[in-house]
Protein backbone atom coordinates (compact mmCIF):
# COMPACT_ATOMS: atom_id res chain seq x y z
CA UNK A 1 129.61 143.82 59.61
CA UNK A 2 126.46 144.87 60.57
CA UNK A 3 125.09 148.25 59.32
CA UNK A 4 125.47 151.12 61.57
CA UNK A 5 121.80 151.92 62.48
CA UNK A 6 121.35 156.25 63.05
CA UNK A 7 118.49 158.01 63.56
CA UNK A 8 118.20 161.78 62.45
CA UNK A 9 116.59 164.30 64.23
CA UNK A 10 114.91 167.11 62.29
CA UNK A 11 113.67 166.17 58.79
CA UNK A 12 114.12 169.82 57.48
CA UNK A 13 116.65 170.35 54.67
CA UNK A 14 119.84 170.03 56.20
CA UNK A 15 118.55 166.52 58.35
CA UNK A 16 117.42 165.57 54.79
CA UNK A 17 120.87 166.10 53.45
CA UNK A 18 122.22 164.31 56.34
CA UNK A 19 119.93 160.71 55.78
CA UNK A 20 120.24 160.91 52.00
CA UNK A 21 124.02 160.79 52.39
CA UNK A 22 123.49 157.81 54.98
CA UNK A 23 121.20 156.03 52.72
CA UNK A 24 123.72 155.94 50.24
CA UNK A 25 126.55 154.17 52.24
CA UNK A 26 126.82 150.60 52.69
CA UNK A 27 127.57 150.82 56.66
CA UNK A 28 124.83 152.73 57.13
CA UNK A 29 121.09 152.63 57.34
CA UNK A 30 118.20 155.61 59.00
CA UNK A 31 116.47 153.77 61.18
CA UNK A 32 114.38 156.61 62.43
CA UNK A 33 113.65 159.92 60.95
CA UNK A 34 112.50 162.16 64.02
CA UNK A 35 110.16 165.56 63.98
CA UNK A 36 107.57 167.20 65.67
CA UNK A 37 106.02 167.73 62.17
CA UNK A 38 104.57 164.36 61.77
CA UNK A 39 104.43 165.01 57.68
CA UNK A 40 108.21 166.45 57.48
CA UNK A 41 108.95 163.37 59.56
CA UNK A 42 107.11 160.66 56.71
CA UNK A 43 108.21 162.66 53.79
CA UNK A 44 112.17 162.20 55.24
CA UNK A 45 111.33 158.54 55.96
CA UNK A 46 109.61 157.48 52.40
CA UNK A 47 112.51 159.16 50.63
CA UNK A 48 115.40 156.97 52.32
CA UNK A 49 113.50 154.51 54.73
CA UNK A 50 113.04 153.52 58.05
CA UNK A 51 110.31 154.96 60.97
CA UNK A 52 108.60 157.85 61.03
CA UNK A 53 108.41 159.26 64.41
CA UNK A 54 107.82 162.07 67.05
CA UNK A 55 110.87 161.04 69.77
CA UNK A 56 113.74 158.91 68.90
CA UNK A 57 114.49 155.23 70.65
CA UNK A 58 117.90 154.42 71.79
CA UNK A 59 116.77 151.18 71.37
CA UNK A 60 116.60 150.99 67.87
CA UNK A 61 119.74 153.03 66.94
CA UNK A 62 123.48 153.09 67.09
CA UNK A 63 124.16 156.20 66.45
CA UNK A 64 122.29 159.88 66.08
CA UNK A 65 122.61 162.88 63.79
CA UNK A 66 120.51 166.22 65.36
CA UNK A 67 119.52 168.35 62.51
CA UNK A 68 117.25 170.22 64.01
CA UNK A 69 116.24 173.86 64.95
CA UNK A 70 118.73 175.33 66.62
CA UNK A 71 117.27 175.97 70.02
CA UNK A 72 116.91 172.51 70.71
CA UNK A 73 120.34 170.84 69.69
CA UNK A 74 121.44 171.31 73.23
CA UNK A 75 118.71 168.94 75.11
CA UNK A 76 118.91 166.60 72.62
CA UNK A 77 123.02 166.22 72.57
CA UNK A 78 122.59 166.08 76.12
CA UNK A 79 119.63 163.29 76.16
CA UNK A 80 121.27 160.82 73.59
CA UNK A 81 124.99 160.99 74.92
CA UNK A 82 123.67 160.25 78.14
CA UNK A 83 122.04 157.27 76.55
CA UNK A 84 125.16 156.31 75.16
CA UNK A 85 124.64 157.14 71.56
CA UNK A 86 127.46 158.28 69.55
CA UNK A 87 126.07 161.75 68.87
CA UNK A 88 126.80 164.18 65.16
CA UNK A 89 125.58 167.87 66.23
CA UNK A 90 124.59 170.22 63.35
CA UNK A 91 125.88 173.64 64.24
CA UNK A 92 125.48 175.12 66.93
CA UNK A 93 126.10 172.24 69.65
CA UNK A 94 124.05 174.57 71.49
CA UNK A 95 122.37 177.92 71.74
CA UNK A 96 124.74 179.71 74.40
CA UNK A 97 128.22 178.83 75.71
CA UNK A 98 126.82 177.38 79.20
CA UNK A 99 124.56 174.55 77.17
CA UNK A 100 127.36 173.41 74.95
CA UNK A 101 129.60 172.96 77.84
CA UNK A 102 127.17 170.72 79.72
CA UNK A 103 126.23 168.87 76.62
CA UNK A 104 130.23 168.32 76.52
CA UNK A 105 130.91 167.65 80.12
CA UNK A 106 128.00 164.88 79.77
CA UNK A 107 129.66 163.05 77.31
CA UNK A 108 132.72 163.15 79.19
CA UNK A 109 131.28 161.59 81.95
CA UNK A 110 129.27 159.35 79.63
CA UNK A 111 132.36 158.17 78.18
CA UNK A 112 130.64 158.99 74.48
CA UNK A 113 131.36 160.31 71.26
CA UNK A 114 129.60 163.85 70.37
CA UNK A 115 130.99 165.33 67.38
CA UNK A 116 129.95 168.74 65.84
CA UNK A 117 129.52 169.06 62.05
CA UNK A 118 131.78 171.97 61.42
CA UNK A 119 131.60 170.59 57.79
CA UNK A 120 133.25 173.80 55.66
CA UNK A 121 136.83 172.54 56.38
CA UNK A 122 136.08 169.39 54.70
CA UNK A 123 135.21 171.16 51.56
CA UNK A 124 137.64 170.16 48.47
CA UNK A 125 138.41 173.78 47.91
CA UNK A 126 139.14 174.82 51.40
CA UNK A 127 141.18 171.62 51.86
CA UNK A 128 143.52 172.56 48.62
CA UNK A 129 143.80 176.18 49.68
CA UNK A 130 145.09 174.75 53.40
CA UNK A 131 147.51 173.12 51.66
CA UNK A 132 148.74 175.50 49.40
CA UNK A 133 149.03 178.96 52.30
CA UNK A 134 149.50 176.58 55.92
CA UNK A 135 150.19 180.42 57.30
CA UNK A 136 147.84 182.94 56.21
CA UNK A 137 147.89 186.48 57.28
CA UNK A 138 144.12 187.52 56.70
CA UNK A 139 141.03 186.37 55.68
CA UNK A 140 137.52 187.17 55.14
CA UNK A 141 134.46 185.58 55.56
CA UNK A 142 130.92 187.07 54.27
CA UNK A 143 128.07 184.76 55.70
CA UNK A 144 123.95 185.33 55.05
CA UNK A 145 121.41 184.21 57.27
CA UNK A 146 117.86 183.58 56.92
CA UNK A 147 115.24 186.69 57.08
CA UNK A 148 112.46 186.03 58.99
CA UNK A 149 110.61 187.18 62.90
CA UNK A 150 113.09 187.14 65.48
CA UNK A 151 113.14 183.41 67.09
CA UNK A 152 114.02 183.95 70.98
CA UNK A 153 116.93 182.81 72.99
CA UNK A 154 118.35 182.18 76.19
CA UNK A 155 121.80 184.49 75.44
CA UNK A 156 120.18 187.54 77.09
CA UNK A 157 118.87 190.90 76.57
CA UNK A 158 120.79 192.52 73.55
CA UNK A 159 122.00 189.38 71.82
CA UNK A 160 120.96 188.18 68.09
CA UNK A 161 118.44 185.98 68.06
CA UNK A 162 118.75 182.14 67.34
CA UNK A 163 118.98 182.29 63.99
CA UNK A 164 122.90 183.37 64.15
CA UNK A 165 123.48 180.23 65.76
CA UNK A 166 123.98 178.39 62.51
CA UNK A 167 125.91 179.24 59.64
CA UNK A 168 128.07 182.05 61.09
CA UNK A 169 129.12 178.96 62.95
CA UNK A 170 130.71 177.19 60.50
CA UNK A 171 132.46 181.00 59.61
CA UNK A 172 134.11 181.27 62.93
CA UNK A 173 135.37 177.52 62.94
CA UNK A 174 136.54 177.78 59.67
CA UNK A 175 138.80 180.80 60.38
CA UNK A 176 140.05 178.94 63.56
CA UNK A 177 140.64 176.05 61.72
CA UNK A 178 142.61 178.26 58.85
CA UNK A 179 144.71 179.61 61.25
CA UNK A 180 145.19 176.70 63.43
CA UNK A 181 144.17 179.08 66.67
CA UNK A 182 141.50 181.05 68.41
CA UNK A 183 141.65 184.92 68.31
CA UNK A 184 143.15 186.78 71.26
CA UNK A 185 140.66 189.48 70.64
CA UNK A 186 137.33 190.19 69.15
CA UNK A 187 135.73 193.26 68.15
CA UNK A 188 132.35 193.46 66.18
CA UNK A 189 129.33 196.38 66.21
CA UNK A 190 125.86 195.81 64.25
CA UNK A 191 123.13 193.56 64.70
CA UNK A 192 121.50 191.30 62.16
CA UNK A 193 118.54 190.85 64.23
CA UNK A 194 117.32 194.44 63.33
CA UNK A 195 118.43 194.56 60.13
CA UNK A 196 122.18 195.88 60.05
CA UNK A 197 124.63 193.73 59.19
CA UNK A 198 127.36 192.07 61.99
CA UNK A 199 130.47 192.43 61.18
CA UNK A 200 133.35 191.40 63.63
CA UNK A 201 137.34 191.28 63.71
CA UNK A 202 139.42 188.55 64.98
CA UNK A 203 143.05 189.50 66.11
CA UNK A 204 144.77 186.33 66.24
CA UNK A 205 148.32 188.27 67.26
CA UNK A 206 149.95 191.08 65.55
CA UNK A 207 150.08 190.46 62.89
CA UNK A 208 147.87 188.33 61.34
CA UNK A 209 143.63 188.86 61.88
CA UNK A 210 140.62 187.71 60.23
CA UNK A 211 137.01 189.45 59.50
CA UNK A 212 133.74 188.21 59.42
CA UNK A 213 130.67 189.93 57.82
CA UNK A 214 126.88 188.64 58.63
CA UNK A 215 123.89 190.37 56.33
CA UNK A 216 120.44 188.85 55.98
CA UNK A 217 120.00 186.97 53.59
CA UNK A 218 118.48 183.58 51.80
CA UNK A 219 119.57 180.37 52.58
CA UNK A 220 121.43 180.50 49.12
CA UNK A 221 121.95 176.61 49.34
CA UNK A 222 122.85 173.89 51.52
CA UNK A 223 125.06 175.60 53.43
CA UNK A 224 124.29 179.31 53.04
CA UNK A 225 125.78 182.41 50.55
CA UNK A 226 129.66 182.33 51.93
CA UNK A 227 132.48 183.85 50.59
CA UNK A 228 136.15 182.91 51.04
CA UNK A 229 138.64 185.71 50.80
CA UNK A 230 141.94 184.13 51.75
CA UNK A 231 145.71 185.54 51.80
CA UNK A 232 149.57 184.73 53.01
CA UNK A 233 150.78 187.76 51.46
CA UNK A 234 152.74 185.86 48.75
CA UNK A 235 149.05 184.51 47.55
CA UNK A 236 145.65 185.66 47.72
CA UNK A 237 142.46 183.03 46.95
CA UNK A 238 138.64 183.73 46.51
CA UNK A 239 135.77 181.04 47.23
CA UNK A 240 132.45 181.88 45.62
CA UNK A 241 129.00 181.33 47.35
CA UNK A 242 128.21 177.62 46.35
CA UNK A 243 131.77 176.36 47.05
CA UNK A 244 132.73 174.93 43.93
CA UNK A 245 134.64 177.39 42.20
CA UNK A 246 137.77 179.57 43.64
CA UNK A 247 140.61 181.55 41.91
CA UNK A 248 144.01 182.01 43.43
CA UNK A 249 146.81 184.03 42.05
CA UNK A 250 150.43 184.71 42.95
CA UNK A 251 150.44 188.64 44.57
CA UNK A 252 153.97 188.93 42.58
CA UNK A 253 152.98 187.73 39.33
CA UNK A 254 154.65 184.43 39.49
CA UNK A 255 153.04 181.37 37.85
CA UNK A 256 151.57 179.12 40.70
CA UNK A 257 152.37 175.42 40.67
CA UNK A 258 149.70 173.78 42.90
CA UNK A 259 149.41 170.35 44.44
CA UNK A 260 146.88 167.88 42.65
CA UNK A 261 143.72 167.30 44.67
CA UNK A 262 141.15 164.83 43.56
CA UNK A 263 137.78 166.29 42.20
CA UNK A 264 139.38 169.68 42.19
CA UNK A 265 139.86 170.56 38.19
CA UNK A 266 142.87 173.33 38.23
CA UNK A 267 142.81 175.48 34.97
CA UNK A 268 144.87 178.92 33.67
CA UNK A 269 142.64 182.32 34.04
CA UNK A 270 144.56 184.89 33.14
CA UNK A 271 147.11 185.77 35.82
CA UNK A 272 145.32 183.54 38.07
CA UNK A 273 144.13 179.83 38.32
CA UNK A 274 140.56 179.10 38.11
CA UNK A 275 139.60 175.64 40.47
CA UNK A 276 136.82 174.01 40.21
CA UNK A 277 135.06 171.21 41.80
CA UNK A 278 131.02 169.47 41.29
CA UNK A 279 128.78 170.07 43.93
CA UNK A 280 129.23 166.89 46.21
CA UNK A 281 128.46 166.16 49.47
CA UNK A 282 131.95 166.22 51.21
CA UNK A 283 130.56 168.47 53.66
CA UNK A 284 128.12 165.96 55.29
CA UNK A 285 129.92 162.88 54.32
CA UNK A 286 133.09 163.05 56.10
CA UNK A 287 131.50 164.24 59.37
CA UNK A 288 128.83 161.25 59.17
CA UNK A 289 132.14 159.04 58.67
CA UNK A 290 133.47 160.05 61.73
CA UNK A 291 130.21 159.26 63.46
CA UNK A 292 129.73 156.12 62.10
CA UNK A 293 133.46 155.16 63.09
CA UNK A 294 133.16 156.00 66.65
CA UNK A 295 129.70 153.85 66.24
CA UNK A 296 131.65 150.95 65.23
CA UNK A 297 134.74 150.85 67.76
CA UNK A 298 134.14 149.95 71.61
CA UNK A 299 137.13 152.71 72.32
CA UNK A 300 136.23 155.53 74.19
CA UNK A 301 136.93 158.95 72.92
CA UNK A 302 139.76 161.29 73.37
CA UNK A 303 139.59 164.27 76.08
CA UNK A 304 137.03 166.82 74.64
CA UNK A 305 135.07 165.19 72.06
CA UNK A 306 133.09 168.30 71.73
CA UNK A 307 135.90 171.25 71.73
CA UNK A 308 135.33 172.03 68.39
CA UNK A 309 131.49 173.29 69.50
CA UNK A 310 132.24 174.69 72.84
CA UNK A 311 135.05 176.75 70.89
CA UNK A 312 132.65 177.84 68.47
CA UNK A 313 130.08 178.32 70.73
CA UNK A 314 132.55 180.59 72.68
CA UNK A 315 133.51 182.50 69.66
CA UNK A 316 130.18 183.77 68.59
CA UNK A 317 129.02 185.00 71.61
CA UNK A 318 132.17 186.74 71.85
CA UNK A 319 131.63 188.45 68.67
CA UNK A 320 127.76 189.09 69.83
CA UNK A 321 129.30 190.22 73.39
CA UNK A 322 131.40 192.85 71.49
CA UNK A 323 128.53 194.12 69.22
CA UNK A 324 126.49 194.93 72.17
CA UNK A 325 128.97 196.56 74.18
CA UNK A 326 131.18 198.43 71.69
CA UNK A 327 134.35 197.28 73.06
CA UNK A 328 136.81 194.92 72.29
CA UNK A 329 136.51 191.31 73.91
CA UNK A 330 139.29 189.34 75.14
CA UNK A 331 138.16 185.94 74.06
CA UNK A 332 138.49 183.47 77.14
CA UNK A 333 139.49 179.84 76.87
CA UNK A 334 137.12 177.27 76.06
C-alpha cells in the first residue's frame, strides 16, 4: 500500500508534534510542512522531510493536519475539505461557533472527512479511569493558557481573546466525553484576558455537574498544565499536569481492584493506588490514525464528521457568553 501522503500546516510545536509522530509510521509520510515563517517551515521539514512551503498543494497530498494559530484553522478546514482532503483540525475547528459550523456543513456537502483532535480522551490514564467510574457525578478540570498581548477575534465585544480557543478546548470535550453528554446549563464569571481567572460550571442534570477553572499560565508542555479531579461517589481519581501519573482511591476505604491497561503501571500508595504511565504520544497518534484511515478508504463519512468541534466550539462560547453576562446560559444544541 502506498504511503498516505499529509501535509501539516503550522510548523510551531504542536504541528511539530503532529509530523514527528507521522514520520514515524510506516503508512505515513509529510509531504509538505506549511508556514508563513519560511524558517519554522524548513526547520519542521529538515527534521522529518518533505517540502518546505508557504501554501499547501492538494496536489501533492492525501491528507492534511492544521496545526496552526488558532484564528486561522477555520479558512483552512474550510479550503482543504472543499478540495477533498481528508482534514485533522487542532483545537479549535474554529474561532467562533458560526465558522466551525460552515467548516462542517462544507464537508458535508463535500462528502469529506474533517476530524478534530480532541486528543485528552485518548490519554492512557483518562481511558482507564472511563473504564473504571462509566457514571461520574463531578469533576474538575483546571486548565492554563499562555500569557501574552491580547490576540483579537471575531466573537465580539466582551469575549476572551483567541488564545482560549485552544486548550480549554480539549477541557470542555473531555468533560462531555466523561459524561457521555453536553451540559443543560452553563454558568461562568471572570475573564482570563485581563488577568482573572475563568471559571465556569456545567450542570449536566441534577444531579451530577462538572467545573472548569482557566488561569494564565505557561504552556507547561505539549498539551498545557491540566488537572483531572474525577468522582462517582464510590471513587474519587486525580490526574496531575503532564498526564502520566494519577491516584484513585475507594471513598469507603475498600481496596480497589482495577482492570489491566497496557502502559499504565498500577501500584499500592497508601489507601490509594498510584498509576503511572511514560510520556507517549497517544494523544496525537490515535487522532492521526483516524485521519490516515479515512485517507485510505473511498467510503464517505458518517453524518457530522465534525460534531465533536462544533460541540466544543458551542460549549466555550457558552461558558464565555455566561462570563460576560453574569447569568446562567442554557446551552443550545449543536
Amino acid at each position: 500500500m502506498r504511503s498516505c501522503r499529509v501535509g501539516v500546516v503550522g510548523c510551531g510545536p504542536r504541528g511539530r508534534a503532529y509530523a514527528a509522530v507521522l514520520a514515524a509510521l510506516d503508512c505515513a509520510s509529510v509531504a509538505q510542512c506549511v508556514d508563513e515563517d519560511p524558517h519554522a517551515a524548513r526547520a519542521c521539514a529538515a527534521a522529518v522531510g518533505g517540502q518546505a512551503a508557504a501554501a499547501w498543494d492538494a496536489n501533492l497530498l492525501d491528507a492534511l493536519v492544521v496545526a496552526g494559530p488558532a484564528g486561522g484553522h477555520g479558512r483552512a478546514a474550510l479550503a482543504a475539505v472543499r478540495a477533498g482532503l481528508p482534514v485533522l483540525v487542532d483545537p479549535p475547528l474554529a474561532v467562533g461557533v458560526a465558522e466551525a459550523r460552515r467548516a462542517a456543513r462544507a464537508a458535508r456537502e463535500a462528502g469529506a472527512h474533517l476530524h478534530t483532535a480532541f486528543g485528552w480522551r485518548f490519554e492512557p490514564l483518562v481511558q482507564l479511569l472511563r473504564q473504571v467510574m462509566p457514571s461520574p457525578a463531578f469533576a474538575h478540570a483546571a486548565v492554563a493558557v499562555g500569557c501574552g498581548p491580547p490576540v483579537p477575534t471575531p466573537t465580539g465585544p466582551g469575549q476572551a481573546d483567541a488564545r482560549l480557543w485552544g486548550a480549554p478546548l480539549h477541557a470542555l470535550d473531555l468533560l462531555a466525553h466523561l459524561f457521555g453528554a453536553l451540559p443543560d446549563e452553563i454558568v461562568a464569571d471572570g475573564d482570563p484576558a485581563a488577568g482573572a481567572p475563568l471559571a465556569a460550571e456545567l450542570y449536566f442534570d441534577q444531579v451530577r455537574h462538572a467545573s472548569v477553572s482557566v488561569v494564565p499560565g505557561g504552556s507547561g508542555g505539549e498539551l498545557g498544565p491540566v488537572v483531572l479531579d474525577l468522582t462517582d461517589g464510590a471513587a474519587r481519581a486525580r490526574v496531575w499536569a503532564d498526564w502520566t501519573e494519577a491516584e484513585i482511591r475507594a471513598l469507603d476505604g475498600r481496596a480497589l481492584e482495577l482492570p489491566e491497561r497496557p502502559g499504565v503501571h498500577a501500584a499500592p500508595h497508601g489507601a490509594a493506588v498510584r498509576l503511572r504511565t511514560p510520556r507517549g504520544d497517544h494523544a496525537l497518534r490515535a487522532p492521526l490514525r483516524a485521519l490516515l484511515d479515512a485517507a485510505a478508504q473511498a467510503a464517505p463519512p458518517g453524518p457530522e464528521p465534525a460534531a465533536d468541534g462544533v460541540r466544543a466550539a458551542v460549549l466555550m462560547q457558552t461558558m464565555l457568553r455566561a462570563a460576560a453576562s453574569g447569568r446562567r446560559q442554557p446551552l443550545h444544541a449543536p
